[in-house]
PDB file of N, CA and C in Angstrom:
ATOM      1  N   UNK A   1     -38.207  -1.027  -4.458  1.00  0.00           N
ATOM      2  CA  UNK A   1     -37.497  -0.773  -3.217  1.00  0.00           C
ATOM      3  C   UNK A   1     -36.866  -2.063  -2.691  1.00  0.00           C
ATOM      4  N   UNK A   2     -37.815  -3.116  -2.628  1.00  0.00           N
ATOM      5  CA  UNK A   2     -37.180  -4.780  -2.052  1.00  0.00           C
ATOM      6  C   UNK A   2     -36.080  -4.821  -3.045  1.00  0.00           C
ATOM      7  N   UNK A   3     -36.131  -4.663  -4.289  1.00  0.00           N
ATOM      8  CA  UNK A   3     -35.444  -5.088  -5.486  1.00  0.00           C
ATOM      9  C   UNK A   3     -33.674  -4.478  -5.074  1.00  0.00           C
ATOM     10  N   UNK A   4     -33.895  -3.203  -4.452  1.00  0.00           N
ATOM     11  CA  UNK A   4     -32.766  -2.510  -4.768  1.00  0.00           C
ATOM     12  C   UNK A   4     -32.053  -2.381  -3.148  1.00  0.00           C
ATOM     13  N   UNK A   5     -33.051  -2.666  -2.265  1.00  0.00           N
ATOM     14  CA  UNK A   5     -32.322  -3.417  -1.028  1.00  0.00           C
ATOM     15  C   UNK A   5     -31.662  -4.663  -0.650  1.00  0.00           C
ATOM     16  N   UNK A   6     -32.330  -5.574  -1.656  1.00  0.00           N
ATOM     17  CA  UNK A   6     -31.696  -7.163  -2.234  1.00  0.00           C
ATOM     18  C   UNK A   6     -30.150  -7.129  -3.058  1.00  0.00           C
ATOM     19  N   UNK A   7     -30.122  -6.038  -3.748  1.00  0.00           N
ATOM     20  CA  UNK A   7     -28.920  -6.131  -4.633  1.00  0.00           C
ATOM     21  C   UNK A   7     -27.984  -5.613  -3.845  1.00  0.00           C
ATOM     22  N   UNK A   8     -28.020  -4.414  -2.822  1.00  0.00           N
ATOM     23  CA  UNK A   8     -27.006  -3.958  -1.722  1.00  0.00           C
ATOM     24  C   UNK A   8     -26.962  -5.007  -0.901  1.00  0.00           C
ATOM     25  N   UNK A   9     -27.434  -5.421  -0.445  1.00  0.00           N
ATOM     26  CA  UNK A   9     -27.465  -6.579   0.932  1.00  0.00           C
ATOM     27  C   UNK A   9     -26.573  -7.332  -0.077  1.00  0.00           C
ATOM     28  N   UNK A  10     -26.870  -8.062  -1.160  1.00  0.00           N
ATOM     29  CA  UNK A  10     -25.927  -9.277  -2.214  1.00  0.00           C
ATOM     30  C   UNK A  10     -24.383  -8.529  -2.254  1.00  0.00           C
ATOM     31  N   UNK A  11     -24.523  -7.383  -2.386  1.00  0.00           N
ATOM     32  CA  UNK A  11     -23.589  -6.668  -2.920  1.00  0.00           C
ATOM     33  C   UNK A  11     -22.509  -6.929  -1.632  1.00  0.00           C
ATOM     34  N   UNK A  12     -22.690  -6.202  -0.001  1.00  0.00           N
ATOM     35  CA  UNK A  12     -22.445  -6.121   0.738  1.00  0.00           C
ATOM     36  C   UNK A  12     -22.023  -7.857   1.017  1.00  0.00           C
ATOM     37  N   UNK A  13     -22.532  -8.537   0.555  1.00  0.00           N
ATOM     38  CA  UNK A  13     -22.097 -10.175   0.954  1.00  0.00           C
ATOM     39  C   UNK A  13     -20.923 -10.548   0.699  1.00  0.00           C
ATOM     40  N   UNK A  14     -21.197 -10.117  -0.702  1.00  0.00           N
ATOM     41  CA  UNK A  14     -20.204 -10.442  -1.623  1.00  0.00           C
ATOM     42  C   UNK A  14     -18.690  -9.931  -1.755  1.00  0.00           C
ATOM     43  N   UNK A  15     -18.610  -8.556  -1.259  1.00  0.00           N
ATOM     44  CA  UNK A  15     -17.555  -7.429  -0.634  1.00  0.00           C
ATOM     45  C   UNK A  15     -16.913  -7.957   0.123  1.00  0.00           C
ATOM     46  N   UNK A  16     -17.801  -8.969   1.557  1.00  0.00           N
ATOM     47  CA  UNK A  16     -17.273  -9.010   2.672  1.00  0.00           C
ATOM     48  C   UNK A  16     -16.746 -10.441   2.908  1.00  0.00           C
ATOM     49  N   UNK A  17     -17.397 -11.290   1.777  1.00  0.00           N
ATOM     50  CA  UNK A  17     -16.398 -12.923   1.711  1.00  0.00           C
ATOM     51  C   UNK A  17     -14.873 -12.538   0.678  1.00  0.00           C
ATOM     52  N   UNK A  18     -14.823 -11.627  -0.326  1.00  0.00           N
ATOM     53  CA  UNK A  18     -13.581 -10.809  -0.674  1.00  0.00           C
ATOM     54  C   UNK A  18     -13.122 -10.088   0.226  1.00  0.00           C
ATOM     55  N   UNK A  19     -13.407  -9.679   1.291  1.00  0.00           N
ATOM     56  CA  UNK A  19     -12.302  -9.315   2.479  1.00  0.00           C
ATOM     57  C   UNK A  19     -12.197 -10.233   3.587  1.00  0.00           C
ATOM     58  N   UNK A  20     -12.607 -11.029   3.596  1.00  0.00           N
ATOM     59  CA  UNK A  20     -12.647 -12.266   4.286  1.00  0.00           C
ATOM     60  C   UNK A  20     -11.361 -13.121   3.783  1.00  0.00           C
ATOM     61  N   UNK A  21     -11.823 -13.500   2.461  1.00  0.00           N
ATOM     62  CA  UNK A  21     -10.575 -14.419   1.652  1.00  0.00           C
ATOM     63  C   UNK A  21      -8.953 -13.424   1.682  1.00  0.00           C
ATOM     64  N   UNK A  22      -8.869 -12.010   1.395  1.00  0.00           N
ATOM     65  CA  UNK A  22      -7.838 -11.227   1.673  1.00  0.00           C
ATOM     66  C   UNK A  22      -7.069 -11.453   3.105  1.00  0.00           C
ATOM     67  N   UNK A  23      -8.113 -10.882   3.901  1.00  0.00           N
ATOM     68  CA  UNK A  23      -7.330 -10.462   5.358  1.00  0.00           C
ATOM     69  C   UNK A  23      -6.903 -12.179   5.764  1.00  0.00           C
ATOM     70  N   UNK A  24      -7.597 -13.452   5.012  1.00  0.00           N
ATOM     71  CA  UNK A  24      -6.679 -14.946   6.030  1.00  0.00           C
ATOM     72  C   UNK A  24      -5.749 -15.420   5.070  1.00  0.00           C
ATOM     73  N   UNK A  25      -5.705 -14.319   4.022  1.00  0.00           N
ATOM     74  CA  UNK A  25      -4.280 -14.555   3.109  1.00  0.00           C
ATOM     75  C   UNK A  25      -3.565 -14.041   3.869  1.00  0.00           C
ATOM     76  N   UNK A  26      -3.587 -12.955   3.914  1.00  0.00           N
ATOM     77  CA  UNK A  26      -2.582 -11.958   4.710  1.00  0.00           C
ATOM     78  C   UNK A  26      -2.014 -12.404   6.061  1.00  0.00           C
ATOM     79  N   UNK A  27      -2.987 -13.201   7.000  1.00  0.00           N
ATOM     80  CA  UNK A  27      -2.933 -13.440   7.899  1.00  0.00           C
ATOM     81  C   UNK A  27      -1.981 -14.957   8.386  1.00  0.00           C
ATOM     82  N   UNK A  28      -2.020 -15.649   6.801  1.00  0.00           N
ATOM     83  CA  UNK A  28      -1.888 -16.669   7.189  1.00  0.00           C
ATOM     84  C   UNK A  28       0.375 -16.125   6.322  1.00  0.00           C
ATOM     85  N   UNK A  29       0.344 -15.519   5.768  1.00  0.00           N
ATOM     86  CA  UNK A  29       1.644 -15.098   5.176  1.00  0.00           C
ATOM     87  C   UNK A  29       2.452 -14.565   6.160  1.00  0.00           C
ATOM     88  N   UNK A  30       1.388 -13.507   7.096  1.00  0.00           N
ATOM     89  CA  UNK A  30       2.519 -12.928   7.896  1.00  0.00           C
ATOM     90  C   UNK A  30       2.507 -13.752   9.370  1.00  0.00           C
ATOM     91  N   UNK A  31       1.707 -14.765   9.285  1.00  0.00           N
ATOM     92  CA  UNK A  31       1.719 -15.887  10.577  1.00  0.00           C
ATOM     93  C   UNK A  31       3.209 -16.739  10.200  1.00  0.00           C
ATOM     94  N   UNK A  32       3.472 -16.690   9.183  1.00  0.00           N
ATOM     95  CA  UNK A  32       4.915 -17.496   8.611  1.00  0.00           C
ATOM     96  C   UNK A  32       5.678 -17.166   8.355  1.00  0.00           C
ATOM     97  N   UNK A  33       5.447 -15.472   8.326  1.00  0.00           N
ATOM     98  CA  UNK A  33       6.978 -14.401   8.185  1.00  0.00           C
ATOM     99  C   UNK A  33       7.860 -14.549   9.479  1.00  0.00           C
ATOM    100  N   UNK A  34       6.253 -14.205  10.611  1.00  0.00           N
ATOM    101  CA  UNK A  34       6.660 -14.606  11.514  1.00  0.00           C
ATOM    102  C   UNK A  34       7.409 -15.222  12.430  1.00  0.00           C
ATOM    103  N   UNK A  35       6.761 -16.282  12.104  1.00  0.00           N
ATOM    104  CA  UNK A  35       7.616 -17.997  12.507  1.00  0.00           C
ATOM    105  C   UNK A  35       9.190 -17.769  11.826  1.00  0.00           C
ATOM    106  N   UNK A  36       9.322 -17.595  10.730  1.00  0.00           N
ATOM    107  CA  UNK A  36      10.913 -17.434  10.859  1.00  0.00           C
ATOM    108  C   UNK A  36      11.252 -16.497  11.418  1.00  0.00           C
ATOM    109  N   UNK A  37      10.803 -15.579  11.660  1.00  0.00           N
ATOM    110  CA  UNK A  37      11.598 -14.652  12.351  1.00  0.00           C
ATOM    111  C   UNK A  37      11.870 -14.887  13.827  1.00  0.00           C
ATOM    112  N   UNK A  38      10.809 -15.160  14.116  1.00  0.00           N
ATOM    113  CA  UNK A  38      11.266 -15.729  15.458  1.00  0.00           C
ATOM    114  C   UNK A  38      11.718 -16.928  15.751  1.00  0.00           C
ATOM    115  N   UNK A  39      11.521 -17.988  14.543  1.00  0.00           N
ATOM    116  CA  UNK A  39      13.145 -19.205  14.871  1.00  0.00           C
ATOM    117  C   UNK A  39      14.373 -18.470  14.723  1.00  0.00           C
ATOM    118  N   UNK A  40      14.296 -17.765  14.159  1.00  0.00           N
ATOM    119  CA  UNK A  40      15.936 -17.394  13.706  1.00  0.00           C
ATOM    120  C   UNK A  40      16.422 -15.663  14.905  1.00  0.00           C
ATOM    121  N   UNK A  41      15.433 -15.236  15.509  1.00  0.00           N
ATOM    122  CA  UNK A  41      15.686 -14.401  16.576  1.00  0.00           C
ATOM    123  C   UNK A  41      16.685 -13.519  16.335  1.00  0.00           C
ATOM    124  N   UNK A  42      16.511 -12.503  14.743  1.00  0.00           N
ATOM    125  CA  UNK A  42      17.469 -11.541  14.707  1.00  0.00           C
ATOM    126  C   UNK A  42      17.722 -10.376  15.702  1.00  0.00           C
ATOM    127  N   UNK A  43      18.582 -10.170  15.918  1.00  0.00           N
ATOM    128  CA  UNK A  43      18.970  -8.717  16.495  1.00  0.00           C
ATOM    129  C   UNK A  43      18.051  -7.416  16.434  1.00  0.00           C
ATOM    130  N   UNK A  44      18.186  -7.532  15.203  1.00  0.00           N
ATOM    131  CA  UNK A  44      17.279  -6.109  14.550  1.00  0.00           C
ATOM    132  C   UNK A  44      15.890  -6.347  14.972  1.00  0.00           C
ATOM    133  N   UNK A  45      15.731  -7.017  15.020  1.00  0.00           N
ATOM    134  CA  UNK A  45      13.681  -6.989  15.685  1.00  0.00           C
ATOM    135  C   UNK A  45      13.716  -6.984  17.077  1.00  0.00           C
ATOM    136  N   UNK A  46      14.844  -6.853  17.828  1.00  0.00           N
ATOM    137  CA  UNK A  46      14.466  -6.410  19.148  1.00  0.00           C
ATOM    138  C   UNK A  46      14.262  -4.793  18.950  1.00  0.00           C
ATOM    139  N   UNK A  47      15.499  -3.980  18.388  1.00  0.00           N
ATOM    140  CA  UNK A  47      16.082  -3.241  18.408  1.00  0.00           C
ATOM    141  C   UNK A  47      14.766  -2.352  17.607  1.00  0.00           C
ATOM    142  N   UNK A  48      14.086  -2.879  16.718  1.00  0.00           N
ATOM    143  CA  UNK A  48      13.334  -2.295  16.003  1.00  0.00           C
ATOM    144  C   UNK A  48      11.887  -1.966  17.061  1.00  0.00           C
ATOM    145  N   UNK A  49      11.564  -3.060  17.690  1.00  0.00           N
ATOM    146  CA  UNK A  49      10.433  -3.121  18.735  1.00  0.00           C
ATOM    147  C   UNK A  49      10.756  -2.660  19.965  1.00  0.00           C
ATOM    148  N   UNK A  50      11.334  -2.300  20.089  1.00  0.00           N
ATOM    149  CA  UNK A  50      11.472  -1.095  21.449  1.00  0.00           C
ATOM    150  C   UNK A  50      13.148  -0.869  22.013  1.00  0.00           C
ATOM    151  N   UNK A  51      13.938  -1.666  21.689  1.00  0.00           N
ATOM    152  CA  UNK A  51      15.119  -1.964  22.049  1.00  0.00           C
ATOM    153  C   UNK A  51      15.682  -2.280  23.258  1.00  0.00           C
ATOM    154  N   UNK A  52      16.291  -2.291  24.458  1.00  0.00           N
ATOM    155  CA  UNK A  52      16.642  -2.902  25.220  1.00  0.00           C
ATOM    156  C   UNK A  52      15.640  -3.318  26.222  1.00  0.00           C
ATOM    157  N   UNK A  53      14.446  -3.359  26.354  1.00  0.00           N
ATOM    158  CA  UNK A  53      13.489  -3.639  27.289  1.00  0.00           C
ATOM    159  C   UNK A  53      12.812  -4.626  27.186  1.00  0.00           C
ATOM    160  N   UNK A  54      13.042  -5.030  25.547  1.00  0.00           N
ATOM    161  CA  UNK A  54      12.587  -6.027  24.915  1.00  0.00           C
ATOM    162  C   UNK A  54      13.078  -7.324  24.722  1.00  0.00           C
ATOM    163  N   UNK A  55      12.674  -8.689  25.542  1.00  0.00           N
ATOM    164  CA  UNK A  55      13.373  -9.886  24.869  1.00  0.00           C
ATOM    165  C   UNK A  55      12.192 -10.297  24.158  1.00  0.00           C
ATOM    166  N   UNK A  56      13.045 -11.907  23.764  1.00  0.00           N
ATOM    167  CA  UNK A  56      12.076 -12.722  23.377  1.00  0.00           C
ATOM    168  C   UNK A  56      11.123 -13.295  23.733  1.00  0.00           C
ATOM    169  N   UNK A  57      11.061 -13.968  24.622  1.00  0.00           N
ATOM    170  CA  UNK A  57       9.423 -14.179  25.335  1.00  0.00           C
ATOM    171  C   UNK A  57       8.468 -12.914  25.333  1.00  0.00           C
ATOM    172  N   UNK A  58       8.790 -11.651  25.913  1.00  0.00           N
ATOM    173  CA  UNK A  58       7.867 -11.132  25.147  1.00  0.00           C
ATOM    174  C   UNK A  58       7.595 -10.469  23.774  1.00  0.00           C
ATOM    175  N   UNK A  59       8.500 -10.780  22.874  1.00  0.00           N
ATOM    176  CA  UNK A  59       8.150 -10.478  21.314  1.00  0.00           C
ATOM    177  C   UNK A  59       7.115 -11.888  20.834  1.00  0.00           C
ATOM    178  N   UNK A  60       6.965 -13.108  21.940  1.00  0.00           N
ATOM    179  CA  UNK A  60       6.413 -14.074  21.202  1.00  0.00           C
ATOM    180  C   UNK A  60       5.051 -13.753  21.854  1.00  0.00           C
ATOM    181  N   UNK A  61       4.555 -13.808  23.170  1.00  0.00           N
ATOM    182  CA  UNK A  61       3.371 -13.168  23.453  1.00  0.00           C
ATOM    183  C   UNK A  61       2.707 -11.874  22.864  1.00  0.00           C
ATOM    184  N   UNK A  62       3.473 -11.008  22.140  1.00  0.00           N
ATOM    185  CA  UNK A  62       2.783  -9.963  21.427  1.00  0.00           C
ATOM    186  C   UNK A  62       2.463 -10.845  20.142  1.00  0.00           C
ATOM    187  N   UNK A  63       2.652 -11.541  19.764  1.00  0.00           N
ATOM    188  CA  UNK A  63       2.751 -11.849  18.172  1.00  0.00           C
ATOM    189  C   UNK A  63       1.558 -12.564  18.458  1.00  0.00           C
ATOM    190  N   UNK A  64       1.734 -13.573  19.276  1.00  0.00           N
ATOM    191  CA  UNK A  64       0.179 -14.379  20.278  1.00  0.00           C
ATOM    192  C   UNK A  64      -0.790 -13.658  20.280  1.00  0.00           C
ATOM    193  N   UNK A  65      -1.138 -12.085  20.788  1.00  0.00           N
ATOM    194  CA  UNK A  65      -1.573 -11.557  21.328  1.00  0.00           C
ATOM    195  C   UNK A  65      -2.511 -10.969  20.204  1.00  0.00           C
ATOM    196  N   UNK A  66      -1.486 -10.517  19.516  1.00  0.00           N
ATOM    197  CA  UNK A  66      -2.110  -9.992  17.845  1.00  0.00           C
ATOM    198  C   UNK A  66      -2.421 -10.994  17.154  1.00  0.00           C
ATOM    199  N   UNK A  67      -2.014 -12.012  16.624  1.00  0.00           N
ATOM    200  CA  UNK A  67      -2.780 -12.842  15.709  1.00  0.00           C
ATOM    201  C   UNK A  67      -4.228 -13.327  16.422  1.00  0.00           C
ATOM    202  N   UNK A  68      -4.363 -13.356  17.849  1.00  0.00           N
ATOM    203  CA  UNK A  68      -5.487 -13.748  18.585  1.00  0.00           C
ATOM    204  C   UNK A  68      -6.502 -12.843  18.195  1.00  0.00           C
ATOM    205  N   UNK A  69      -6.339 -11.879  18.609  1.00  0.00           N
ATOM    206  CA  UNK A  69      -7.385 -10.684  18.635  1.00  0.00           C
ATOM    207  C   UNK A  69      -7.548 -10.257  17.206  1.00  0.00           C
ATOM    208  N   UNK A  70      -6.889 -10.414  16.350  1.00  0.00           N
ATOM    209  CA  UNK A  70      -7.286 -10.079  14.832  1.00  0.00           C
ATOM    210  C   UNK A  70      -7.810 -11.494  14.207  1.00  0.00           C
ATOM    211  N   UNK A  71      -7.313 -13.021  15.104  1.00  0.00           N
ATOM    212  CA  UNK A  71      -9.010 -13.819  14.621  1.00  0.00           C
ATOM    213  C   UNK A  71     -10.278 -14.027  15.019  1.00  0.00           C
ATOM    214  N   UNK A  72     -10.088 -13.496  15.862  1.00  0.00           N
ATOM    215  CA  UNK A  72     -11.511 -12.623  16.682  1.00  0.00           C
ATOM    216  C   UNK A  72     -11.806 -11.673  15.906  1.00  0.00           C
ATOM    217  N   UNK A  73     -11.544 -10.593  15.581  1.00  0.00           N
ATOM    218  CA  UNK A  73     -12.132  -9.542  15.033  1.00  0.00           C
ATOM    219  C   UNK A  73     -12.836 -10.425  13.409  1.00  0.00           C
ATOM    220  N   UNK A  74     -11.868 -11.320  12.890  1.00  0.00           N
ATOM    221  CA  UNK A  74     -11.919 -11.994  11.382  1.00  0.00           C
ATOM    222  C   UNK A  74     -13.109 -12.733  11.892  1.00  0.00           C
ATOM    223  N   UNK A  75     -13.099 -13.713  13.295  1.00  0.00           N
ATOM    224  CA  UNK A  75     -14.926 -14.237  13.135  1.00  0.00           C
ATOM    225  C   UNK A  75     -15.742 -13.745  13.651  1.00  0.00           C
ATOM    226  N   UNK A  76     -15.850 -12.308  14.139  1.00  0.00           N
ATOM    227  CA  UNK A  76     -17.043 -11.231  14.087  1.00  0.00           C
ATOM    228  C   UNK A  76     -17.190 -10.981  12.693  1.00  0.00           C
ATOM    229  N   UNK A  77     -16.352 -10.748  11.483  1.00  0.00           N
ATOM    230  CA  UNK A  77     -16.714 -10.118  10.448  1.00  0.00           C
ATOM    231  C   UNK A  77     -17.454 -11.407   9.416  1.00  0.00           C
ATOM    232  N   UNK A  78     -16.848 -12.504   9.770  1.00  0.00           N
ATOM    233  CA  UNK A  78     -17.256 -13.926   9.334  1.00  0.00           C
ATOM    234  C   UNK A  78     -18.990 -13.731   9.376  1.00  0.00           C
ATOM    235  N   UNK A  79     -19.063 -13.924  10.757  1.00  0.00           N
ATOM    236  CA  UNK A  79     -20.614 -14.279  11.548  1.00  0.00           C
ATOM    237  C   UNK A  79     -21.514 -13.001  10.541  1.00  0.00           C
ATOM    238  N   UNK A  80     -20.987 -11.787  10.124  1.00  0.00           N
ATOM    239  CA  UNK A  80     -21.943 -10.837   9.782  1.00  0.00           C
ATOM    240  C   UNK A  80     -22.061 -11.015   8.694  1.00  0.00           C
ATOM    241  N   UNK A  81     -20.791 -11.404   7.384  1.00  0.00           N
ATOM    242  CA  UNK A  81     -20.901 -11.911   6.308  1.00  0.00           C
ATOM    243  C   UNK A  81     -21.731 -13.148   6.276  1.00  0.00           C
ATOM    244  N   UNK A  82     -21.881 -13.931   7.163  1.00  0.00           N
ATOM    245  CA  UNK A  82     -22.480 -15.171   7.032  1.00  0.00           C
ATOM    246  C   UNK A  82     -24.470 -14.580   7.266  1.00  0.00           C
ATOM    247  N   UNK A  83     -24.447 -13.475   7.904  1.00  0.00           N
ATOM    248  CA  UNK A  83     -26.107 -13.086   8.124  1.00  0.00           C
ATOM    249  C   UNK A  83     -25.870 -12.422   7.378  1.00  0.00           C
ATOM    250  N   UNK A  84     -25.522 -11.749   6.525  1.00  0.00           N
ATOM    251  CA  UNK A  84     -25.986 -10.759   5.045  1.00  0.00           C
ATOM    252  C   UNK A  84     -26.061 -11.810   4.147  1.00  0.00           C
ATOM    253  N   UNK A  85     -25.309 -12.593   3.994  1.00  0.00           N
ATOM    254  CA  UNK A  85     -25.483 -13.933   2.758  1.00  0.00           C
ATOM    255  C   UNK A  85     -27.058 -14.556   3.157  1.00  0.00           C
ATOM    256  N   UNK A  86     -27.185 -15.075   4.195  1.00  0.00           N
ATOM    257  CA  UNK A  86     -28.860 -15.276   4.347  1.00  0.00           C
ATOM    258  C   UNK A  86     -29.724 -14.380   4.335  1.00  0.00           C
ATOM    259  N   UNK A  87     -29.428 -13.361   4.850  1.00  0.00           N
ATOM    260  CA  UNK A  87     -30.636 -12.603   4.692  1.00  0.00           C
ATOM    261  C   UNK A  87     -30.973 -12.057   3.022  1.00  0.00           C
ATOM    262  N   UNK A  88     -29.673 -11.895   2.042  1.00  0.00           N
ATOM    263  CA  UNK A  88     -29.601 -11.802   0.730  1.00  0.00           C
ATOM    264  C   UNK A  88     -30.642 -12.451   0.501  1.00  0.00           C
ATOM    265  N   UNK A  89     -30.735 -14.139   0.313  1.00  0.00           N
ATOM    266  CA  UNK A  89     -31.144 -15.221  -0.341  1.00  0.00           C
ATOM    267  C   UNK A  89     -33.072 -14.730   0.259  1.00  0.00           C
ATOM    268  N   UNK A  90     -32.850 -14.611   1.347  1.00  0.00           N
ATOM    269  CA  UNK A  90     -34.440 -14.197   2.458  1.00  0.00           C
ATOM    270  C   UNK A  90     -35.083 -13.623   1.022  1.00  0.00           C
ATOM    271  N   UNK A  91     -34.224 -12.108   1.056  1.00  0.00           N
ATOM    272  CA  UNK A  91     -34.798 -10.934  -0.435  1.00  0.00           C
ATOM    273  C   UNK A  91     -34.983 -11.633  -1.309  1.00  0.00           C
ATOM    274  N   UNK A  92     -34.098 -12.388  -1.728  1.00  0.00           N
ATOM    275  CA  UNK A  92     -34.242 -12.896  -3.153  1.00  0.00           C
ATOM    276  C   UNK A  92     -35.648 -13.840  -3.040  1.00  0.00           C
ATOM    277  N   UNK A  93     -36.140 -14.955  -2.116  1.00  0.00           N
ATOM    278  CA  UNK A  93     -36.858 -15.540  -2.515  1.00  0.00           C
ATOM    279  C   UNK A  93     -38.136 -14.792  -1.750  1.00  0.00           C
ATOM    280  N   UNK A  94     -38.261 -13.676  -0.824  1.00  0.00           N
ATOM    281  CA  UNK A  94     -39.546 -13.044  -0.913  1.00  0.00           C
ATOM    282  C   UNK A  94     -39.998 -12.269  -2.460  1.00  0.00           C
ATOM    283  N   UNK A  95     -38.947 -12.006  -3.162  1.00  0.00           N
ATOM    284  CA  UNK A  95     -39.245 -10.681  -4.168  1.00  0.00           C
ATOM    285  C   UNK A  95     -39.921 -11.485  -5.358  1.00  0.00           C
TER     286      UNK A  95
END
């Protein structure tokens, strides 16, 4: 039973530093899609994000707003990957 709760807990570690390494790829690509897009302040991304109600100052506080709160959510998932990786090692050296 320890044996096969040790290998899920490892398992689960291991899952969640591979979605860890994914989502600050992702995060860090579309943090720079970004950035040009908003140096270069096309037309079409107002027009696409709500259209006339929309400037730029606030297309840059949403972008703020979202990359904030999705690296928050990334170091809640951090902190839990980081207690399944110890508690893994816990199993491994009680068993």
């Amino acid at each position: 039973m320890n044996e096969t709760l040790a290998k899920r807990v490892r398992s689960a570690a291991v899952a969640g530093w591979w979605t860890i390494l994914i989502v600050a790829v992702w995060m860090t690509v579309g943090w720079f899609a970004l950035l040009v897009i908003l140096h270069y302040q096309p037309g079409w991304m107002l027009k696409l994000w709500g259209g006339g109600d929309l400037d730029w100052p606030d297309v840059h506080m949403i972008v703020l707003y979202f990359f904030s709160i999705f690296k928050l959510m990334l170091f809640m998932v951090l902190m839990v990957v980081i207690w399944l990786t110890f508690w893994s090692r816990q199993l491994k050296r009680a068993a």
